[in-house]
Structure formats: C-alpha cells, structure tokens
Protein backbone atom coordinates (compact mmCIF):
# COMPACT_ATOMS: atom_id res chain seq x y z
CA UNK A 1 6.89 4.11 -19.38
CA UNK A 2 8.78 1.79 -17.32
CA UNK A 3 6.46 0.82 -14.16
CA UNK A 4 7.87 -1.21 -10.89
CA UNK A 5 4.92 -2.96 -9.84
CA UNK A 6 5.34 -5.11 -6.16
CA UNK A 7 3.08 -5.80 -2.99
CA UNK A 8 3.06 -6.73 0.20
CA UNK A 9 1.13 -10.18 -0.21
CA UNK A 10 3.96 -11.33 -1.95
CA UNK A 11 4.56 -12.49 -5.69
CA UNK A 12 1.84 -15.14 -6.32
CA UNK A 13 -0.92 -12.71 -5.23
CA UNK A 14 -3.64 -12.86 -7.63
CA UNK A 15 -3.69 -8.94 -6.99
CA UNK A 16 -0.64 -8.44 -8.26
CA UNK A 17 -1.30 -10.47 -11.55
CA UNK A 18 -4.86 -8.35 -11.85
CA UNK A 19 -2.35 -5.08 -11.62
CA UNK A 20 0.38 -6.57 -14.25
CA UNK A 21 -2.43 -7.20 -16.63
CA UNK A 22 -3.91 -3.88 -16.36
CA UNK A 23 -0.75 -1.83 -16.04
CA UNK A 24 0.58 -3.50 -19.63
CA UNK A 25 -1.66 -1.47 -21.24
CA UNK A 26 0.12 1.94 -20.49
CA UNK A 27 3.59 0.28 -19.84
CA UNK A 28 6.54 -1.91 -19.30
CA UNK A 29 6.05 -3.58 -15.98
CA UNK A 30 8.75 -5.34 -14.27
CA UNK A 31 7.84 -7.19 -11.01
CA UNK A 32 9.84 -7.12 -7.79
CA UNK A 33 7.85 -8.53 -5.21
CA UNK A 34 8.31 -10.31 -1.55
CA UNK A 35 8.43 -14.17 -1.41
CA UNK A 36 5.33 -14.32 0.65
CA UNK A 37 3.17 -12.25 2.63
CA UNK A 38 4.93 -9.03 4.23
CA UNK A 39 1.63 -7.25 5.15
CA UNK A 40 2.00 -4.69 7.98
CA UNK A 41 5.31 -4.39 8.04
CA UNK A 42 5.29 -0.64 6.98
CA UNK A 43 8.61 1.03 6.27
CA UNK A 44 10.85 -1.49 7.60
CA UNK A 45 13.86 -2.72 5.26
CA UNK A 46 16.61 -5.62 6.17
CA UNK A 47 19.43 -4.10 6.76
CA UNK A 48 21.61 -7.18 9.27
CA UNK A 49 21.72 -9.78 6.00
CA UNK A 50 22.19 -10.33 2.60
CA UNK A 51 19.04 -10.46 0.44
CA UNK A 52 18.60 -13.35 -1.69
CA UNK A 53 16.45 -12.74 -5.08
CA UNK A 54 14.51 -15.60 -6.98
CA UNK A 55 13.31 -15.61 -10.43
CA UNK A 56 9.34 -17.18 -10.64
CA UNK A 57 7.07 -17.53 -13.37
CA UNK A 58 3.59 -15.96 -13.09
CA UNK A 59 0.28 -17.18 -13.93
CA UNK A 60 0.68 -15.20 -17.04
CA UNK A 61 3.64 -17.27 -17.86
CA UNK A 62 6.07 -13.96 -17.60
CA UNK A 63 9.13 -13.43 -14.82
CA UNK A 64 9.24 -12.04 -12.19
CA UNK A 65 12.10 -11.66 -8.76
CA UNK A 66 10.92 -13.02 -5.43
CA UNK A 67 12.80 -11.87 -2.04
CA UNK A 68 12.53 -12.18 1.32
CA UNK A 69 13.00 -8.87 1.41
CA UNK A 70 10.10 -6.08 2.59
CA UNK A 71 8.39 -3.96 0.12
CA UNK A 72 10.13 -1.21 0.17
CA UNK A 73 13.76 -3.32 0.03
CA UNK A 74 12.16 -4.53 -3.41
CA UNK A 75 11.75 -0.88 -4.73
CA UNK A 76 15.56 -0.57 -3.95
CA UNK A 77 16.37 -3.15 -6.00
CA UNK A 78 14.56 -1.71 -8.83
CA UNK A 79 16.24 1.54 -8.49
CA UNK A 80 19.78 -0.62 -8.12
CA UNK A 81 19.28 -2.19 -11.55
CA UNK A 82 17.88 -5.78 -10.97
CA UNK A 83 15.60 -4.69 -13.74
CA UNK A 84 17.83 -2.15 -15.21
CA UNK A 85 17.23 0.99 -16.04
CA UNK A 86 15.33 2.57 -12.57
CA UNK A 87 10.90 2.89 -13.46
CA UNK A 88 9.31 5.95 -14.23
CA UNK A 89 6.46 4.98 -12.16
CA UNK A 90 6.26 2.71 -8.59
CA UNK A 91 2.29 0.94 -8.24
CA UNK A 92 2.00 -1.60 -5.18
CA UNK A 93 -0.62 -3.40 -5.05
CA UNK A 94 -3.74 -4.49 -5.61
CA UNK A 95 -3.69 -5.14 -1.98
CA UNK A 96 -6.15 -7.58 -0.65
CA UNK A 97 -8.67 -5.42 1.50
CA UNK A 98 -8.55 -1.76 2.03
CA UNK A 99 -5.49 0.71 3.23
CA UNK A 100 -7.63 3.56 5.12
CA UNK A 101 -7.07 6.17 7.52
CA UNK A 102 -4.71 5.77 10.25
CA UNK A 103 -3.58 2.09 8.42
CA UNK A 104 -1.61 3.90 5.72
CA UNK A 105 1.04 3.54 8.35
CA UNK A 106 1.13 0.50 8.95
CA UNK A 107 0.69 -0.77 5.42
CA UNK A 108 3.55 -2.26 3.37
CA UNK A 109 1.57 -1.66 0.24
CA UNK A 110 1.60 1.81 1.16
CA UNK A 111 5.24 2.24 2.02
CA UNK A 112 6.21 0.33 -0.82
CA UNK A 113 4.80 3.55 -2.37
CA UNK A 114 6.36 6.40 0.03
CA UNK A 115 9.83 5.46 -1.00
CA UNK A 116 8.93 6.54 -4.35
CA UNK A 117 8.92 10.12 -2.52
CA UNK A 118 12.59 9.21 -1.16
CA UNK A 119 14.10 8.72 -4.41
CA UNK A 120 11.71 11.34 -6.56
CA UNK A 121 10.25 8.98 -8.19
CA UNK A 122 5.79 9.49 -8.54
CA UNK A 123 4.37 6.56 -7.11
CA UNK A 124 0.61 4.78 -6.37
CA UNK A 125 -0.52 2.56 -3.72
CA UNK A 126 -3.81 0.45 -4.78
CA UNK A 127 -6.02 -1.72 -2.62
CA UNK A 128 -9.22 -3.68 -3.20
CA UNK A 129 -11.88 -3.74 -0.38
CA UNK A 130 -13.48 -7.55 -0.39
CA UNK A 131 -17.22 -7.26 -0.13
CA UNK A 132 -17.15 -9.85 2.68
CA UNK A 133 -14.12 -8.01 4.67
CA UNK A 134 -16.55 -4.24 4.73
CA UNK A 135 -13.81 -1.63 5.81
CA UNK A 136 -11.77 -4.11 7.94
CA UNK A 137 -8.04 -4.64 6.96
CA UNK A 138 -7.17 -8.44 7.17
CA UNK A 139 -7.18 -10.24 4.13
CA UNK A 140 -10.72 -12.11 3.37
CA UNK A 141 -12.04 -14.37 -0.02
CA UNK A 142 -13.87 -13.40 -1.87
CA UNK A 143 -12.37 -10.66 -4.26
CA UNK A 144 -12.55 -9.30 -7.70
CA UNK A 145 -10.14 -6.46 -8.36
CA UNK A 146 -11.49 -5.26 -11.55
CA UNK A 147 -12.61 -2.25 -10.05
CA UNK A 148 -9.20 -1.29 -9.21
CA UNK A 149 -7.62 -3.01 -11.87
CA UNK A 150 -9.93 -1.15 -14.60
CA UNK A 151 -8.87 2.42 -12.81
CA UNK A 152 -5.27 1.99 -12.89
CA UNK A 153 -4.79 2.57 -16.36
CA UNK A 154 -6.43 5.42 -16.81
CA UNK A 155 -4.57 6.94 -13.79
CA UNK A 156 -1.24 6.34 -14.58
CA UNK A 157 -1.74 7.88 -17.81
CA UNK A 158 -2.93 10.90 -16.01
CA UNK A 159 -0.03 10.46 -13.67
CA UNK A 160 2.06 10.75 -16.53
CA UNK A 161 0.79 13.51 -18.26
CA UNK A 162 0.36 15.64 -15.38
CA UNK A 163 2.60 14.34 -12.76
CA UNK A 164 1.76 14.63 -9.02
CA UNK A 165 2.41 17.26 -6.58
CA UNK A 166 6.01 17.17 -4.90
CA UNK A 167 6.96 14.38 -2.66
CA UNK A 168 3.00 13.30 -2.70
CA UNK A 169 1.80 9.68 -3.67
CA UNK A 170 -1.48 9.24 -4.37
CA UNK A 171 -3.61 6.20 -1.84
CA UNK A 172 -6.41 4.73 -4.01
CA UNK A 173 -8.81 1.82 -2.24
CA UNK A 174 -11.35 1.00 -4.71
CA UNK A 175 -14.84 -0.53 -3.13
CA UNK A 176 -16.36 -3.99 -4.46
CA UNK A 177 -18.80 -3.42 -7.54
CA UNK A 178 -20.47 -1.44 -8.64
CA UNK A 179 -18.72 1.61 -8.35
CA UNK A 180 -20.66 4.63 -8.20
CA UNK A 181 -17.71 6.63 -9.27
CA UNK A 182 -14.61 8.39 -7.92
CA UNK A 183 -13.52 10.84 -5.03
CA UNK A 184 -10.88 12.33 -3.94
CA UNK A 185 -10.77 12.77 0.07
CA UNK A 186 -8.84 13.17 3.12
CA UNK A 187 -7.25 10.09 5.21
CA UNK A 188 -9.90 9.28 7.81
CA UNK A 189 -9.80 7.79 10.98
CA UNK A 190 -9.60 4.23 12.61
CA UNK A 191 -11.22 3.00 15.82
CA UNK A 192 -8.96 0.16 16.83
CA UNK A 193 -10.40 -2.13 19.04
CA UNK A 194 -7.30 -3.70 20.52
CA UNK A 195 -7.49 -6.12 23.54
CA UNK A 196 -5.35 -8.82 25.42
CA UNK A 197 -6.34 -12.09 24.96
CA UNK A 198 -4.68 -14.66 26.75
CA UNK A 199 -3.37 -18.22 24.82
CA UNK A 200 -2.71 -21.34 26.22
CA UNK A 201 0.40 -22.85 26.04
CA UNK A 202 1.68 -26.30 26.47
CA UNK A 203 5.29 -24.76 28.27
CA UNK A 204 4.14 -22.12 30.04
CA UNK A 205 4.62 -19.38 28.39
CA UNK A 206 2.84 -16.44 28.30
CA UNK A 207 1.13 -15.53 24.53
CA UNK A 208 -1.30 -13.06 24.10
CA UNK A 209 -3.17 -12.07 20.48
CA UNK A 210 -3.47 -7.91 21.32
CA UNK A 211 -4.95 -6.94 17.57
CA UNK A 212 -8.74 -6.81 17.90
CA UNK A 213 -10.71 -8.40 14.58
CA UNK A 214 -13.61 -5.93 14.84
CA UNK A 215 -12.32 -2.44 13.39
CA UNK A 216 -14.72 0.36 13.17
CA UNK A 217 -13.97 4.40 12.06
CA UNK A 218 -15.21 7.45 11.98
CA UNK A 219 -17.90 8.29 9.08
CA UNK A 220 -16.19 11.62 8.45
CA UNK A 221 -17.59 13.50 4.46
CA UNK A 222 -14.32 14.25 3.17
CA UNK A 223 -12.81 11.01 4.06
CA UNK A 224 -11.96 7.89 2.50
CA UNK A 225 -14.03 5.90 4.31
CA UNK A 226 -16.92 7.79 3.72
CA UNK A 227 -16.10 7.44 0.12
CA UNK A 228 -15.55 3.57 0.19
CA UNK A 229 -19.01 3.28 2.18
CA UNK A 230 -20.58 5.43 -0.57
CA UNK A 231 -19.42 2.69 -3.26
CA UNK A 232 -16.78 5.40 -4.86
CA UNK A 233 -13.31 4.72 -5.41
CA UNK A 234 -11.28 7.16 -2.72
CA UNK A 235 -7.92 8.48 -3.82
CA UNK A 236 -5.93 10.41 -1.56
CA UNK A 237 -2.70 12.33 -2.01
CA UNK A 238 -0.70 12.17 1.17
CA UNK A 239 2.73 13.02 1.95
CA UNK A 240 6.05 12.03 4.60
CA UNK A 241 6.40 15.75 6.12
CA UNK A 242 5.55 14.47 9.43
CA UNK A 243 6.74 18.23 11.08
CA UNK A 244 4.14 19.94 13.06
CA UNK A 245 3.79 23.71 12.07
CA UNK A 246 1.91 24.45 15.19
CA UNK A 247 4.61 22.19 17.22
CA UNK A 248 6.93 24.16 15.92
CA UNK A 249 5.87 27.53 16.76
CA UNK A 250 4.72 26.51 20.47
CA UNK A 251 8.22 24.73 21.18
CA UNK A 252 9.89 27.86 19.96
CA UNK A 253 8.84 29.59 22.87
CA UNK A 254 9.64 26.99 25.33
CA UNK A 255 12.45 28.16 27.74
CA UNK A 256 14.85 25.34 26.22
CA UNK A 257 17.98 26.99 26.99
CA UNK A 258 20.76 27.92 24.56
C-alpha cells in the first residue's frame, strides 16, 4: 500500500514523524507536507502562483517535499506524480490538539483528508488531544501521540480490507493516555467564545484579536467530544454532501418563478 501522509503543522512536526513511523508498518509512506504551519486554513489551495517544492531530511534521516503550499495543494501533488505513482491511502496528521465538532471545517488536517473524497481516493484525518490543551484546538506542549500513533496501523489495515463507505473519510482524535478504548460517534458541537479585543498600535491602526482562547461544547452521548472526555478514541465518518434534503423539499414549493 502506497500511503500519502502530510499535515497542516508543516514537515518538521514531531506528529508527523510519530505517523511515518507507525504507518511503515502497513505501508510505503511518502511525505508531502507544508513548509511550516498551515493550521486553519481549511480547503483553501494557491491557485495566483507557482508552487515551489523542497526536499528535507527527517528526524528519521528519510526525505521528504516541503511547500508553501496548503494541505490539500500537497495531496495534489501526490496525485500529479511528485512521488509517482498516485497513494492508495491519504492520512494527515497527527495533528497537534484535537479536530472536533464544528472545527472539522476549519481544519487543514481535515481537508487535507476531504480531497481524498474529490479524487476517490479513502482517506483519514488523525489528531492528538494534549492533556494540558483539554478539548481546546490551539496547539499546546506537552504531547505524546502514541495513542494515535499505536491506532493507525491497525486502522488502515482495516481500511484496506474493508474500504470505507463512498465519498466518506473517517475523523479520528485520540485522547491523552490511557485510553479506555474506542468509539465511533457523531461530530459534536462547539461553543465559540469569540470577542473583539482591541491592540495597541504604534501607527494608529486599528488591530483587533476576534478568536476567543476559552472554547467550550456541548457534552452530547453520541458525540466525539463526549467520547474524548470519556478517555476513548472517537472516530467519525463524515462526508462533503453539504445539500439539505429538507431545504430542498421546502424551496421546491417556494413561488420562484419559471
């Protein structure tokens, strides 16, 4: 099995080396990864320049490409043949801190992992909640990935003998240890705590930080936050058919005209 494995912490993430290590043992794994930190950037690609491509050396002492490209314009290139023939299998991650609820779409871990469902090909997005962090989102110290590290191999070789459902991609955020074991739930959802906060500056301008550091949720059963709270690993299928059934039978009787 040929695996692309990339991130949206960028190449020297010590996430991405705890993946590489793991996902060896059930594969080829190439490594197309953004020069430095891309977080949050969800689905955005660079489309008004050229890309340029680096080759690094790991910890490991293997190679991998840098760009300073997004996440998902480093699963093109894989599919374009900068590693040549296109993977069986897209992971991103580990991602430092968690990927939950209403975050999935905002992640660039996670849409690393949805263009696997644009070019048909299965695909895993993996995250690692920091015990100091709880269920908040920015990176924090403090992290040991073996939890999700030591799950990965197991499911990708479920992955590939089963496959996954069409155009799904499976969301795993694995909790600190000890893991009490695994679940598989429902996106929950985010309280954001957003707020304007006013910076000085030394030319007048105007800056404001708007992204509130105290995110809470809603403790839902079902959901992968409950999960993560519970200590169990919380994988989620989810999917890009953003249409609204009910929208669309309600707008069909709308008097829109011919």
């Amino acid at each position: 099995m040929h695996i692309l494995l990339t991130n949206d912490d960028g190449v020297t993430s010590r996430g991405l080396l705890a993946a590489k290590r793991a996902l060896e043992r059930v594969g080829t794994v190439s490594v197309i990864a953004p020069d430095s930190n891309r977080s949050a950037v969800g689905r955005g690609i660079t489309i008004n320049r050229p890309l340029t491509i680096a080759e690094v050396t790991l910890r490991d002492g293997s190679t991998a490409y840098a760009t300073d490209g997004t996440p998902v314009d480093c699963v093109r290139f894989s599919t374009l043949g900068l590693v040549g023939e296109p993977p069986d299998l897209i992971v991103a991650g580990i991602n430092y801190g968690v990927n939950l609820g209403d975050d999935v779409t905002y992640s660039g871990t996670v849409a690393a992992a949805f263009e696997g469902i644009v070019l048909g090909i299965p695909a895993v997005a993996v995250s690692q909640q920091s015990k100091e962090a709880g269920v908040h989102f920015r990176r924090q110290s403090g992290y040991d990935f073996a939890p999700a590290a030591d799950f990965l191999p197991g499911l990708v070789a479920l992955i590939e003998a089963r496959g996954l459902p069409p155009r799904t991609i499976l969301n795993v955020n694995a909790p600190p240890p000890p893991v009490e074991g695994v679940s598989v739930v429902r996106l929950g959802r985010r309280i954001y705590r957003d707020r304007l906060e006013l910076e000085s500056d030394d030319k007048g301008r105007r800056r404001y930080h708007i992204y509130g550091d105290d995110p809470s949720y809603h403790d839902e059963a079902g959901t992968d936050f409950h999960a993560i709270a519970a200590r169990r690993i919380a994988v989620t299928p989810i999917h890009l058919d953003l249409t609204s059934g009910q929208g669309l039978d309600e707008l069909a009787a709308w008097p829109l005209g011919v």
